[in-house]
N, C-alpha and C. Protein backbone atom coordinates (compact mmCIF):
# COMPACT_ATOMS: atom_id res chain seq x y z
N UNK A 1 0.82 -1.19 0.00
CA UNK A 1 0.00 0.00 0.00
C UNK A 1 0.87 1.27 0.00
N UNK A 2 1.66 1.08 0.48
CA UNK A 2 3.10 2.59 0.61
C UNK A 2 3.42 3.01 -0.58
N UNK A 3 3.78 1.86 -1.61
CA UNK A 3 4.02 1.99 -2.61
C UNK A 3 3.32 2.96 -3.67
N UNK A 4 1.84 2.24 -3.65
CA UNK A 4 0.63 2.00 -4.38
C UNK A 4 0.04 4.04 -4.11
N UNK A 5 0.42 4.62 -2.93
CA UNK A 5 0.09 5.91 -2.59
C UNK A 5 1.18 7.05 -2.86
N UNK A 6 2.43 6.14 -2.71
CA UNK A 6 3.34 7.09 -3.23
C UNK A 6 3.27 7.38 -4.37
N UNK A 7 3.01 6.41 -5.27
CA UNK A 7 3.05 6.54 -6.83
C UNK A 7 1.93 7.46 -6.99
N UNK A 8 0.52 7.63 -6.71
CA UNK A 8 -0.25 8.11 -7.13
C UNK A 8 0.39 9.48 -6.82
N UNK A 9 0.55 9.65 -5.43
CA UNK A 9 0.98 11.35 -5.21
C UNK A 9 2.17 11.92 -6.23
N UNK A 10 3.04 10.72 -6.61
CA UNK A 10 4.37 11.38 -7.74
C UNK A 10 3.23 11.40 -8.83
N UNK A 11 2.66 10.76 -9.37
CA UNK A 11 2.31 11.34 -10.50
C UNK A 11 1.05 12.54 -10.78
N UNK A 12 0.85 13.23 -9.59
CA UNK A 12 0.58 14.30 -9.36
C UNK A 12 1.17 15.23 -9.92
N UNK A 13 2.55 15.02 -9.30
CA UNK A 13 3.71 16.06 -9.21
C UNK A 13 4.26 16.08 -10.71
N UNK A 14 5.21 17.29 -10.59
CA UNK A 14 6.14 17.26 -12.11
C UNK A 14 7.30 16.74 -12.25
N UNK A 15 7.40 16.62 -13.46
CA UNK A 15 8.78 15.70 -13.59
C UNK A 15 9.93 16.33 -12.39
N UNK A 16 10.87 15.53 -12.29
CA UNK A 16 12.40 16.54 -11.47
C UNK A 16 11.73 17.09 -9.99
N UNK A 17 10.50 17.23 -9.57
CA UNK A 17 10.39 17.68 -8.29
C UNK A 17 10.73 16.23 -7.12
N UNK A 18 11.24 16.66 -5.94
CA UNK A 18 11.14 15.32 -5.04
C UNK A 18 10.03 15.87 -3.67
N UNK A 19 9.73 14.04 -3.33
CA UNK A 19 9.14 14.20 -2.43
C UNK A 19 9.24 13.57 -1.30
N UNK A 20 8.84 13.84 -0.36
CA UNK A 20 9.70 12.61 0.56
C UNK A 20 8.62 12.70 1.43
N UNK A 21 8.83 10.61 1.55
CA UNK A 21 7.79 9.93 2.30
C UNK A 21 8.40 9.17 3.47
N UNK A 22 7.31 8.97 4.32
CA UNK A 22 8.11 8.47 6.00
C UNK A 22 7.41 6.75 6.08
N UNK A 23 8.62 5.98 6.05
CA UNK A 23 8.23 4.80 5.87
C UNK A 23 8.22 3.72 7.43
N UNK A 24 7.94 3.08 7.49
CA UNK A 24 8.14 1.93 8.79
C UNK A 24 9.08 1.00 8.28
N UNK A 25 10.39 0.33 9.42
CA UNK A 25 11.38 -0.40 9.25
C UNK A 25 10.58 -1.64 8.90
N UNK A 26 11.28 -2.27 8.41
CA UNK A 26 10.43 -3.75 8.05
C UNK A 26 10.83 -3.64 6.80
N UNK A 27 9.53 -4.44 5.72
CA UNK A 27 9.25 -4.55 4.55
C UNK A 27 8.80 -3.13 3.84
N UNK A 28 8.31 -2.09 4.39
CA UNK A 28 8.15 -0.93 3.89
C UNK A 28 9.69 0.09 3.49
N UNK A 29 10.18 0.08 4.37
CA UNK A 29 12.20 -0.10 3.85
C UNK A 29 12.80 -0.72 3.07
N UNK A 30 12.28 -1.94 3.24
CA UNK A 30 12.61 -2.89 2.43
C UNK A 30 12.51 -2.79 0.80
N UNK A 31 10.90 -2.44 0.57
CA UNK A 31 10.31 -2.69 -0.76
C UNK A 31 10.71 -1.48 -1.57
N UNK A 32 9.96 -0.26 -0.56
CA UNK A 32 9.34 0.89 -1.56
C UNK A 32 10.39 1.74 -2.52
N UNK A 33 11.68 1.82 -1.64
CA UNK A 33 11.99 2.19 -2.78
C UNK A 33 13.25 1.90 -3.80
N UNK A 34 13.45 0.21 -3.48
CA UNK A 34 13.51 -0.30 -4.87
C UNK A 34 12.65 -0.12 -6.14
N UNK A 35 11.17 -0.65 -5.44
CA UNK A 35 9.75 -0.70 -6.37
C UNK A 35 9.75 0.99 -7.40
N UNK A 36 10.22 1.79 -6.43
CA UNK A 36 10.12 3.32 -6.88
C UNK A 36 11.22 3.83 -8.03
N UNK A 37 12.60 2.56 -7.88
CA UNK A 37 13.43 2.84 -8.62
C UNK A 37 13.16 2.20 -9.94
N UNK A 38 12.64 0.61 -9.89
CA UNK A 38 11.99 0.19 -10.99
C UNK A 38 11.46 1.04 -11.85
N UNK A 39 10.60 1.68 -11.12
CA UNK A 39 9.47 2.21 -11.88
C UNK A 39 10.27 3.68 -12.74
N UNK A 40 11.18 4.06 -12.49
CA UNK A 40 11.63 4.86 -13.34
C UNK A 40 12.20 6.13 -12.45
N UNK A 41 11.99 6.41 -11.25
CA UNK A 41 12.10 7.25 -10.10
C UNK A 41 13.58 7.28 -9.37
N UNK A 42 14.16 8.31 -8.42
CA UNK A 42 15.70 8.17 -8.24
C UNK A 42 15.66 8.45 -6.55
N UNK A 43 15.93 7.76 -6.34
CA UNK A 43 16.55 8.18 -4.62
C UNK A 43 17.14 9.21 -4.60
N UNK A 44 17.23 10.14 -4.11
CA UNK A 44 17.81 11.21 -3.27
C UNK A 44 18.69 10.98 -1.92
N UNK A 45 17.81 10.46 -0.85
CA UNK A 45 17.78 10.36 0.63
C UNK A 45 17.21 9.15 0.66
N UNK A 46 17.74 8.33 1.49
CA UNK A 46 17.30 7.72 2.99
C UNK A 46 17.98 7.38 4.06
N UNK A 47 17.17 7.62 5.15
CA UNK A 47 17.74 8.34 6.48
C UNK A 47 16.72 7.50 7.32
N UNK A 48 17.54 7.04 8.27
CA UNK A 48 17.01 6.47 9.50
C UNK A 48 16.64 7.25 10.35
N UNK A 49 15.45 7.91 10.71
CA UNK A 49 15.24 9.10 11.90
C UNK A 49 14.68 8.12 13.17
N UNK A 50 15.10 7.20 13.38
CA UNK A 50 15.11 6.40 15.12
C UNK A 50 12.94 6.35 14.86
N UNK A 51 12.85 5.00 14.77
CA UNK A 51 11.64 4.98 14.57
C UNK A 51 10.84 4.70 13.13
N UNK A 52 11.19 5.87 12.06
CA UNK A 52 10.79 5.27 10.60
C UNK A 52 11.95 5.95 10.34
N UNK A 53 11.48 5.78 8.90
CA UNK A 53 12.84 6.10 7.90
C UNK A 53 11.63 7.11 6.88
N UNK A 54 12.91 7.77 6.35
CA UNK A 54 12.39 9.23 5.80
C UNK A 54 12.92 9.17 3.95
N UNK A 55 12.84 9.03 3.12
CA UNK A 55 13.13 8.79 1.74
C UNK A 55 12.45 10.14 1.43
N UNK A 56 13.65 10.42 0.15
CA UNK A 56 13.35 11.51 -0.98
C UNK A 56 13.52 10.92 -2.32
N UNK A 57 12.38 11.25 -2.71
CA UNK A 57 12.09 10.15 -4.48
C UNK A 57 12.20 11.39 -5.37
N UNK A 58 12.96 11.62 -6.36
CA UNK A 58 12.93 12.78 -7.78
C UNK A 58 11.86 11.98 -7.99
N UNK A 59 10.78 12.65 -8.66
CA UNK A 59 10.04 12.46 -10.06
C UNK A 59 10.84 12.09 -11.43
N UNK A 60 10.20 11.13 -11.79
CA UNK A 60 10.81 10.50 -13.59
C UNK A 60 10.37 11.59 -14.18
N UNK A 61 11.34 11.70 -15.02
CA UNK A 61 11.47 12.62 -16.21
C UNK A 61 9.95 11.68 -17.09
N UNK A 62 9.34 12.88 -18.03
CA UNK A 62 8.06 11.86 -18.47
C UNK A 62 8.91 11.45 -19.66
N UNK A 63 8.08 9.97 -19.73
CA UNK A 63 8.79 9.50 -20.93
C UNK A 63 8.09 9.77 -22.53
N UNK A 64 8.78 9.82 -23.56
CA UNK A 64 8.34 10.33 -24.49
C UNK A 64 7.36 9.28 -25.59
C-alpha cells in the first residue's frame, strides 16, 4: 500500500520535483523504494530518523 500511494501522489507532481515519504522499518524499507526505482524514479535520501525512515524520491522525467 506505501508503494501504491506514493506513486499516485508522484504522478501528481512534475517531472524533477522530489518528495519525501516516511516509511516503517520492516518490509516498507525494504520494498518501496527499490519498487520506486523500478518504476523509473531516483533516490535522493534515505535516512534512519530512530523509529521510521524518511526517503526523498525525484520524479521521472516523463517518458516520451
Amino acid at each position: 500500500m506505501n508503494f501504491v500511494r506514493t506513486k499516485l501522489r508522484l504522478d501528481k507532481m512534475n517531472p524533477g520535483e522530489v518528495l519525501e515519504v516516511w516509511l516503517d522499518p520492516g518490509e516498507p524499507i525494504e520494498q518501496v523504494p527499490d519498487s520506486l526505482v523500478m518504476d523509473g524514479h531516483s533516490m535522493e535520501l534515505i535516512e534512519d530518523r530512530g523509529g521510521f525512515f524518511a526517503i526523498q524520491v525525484r520524479r521521472a522525467p516523463k517518458s516520451a
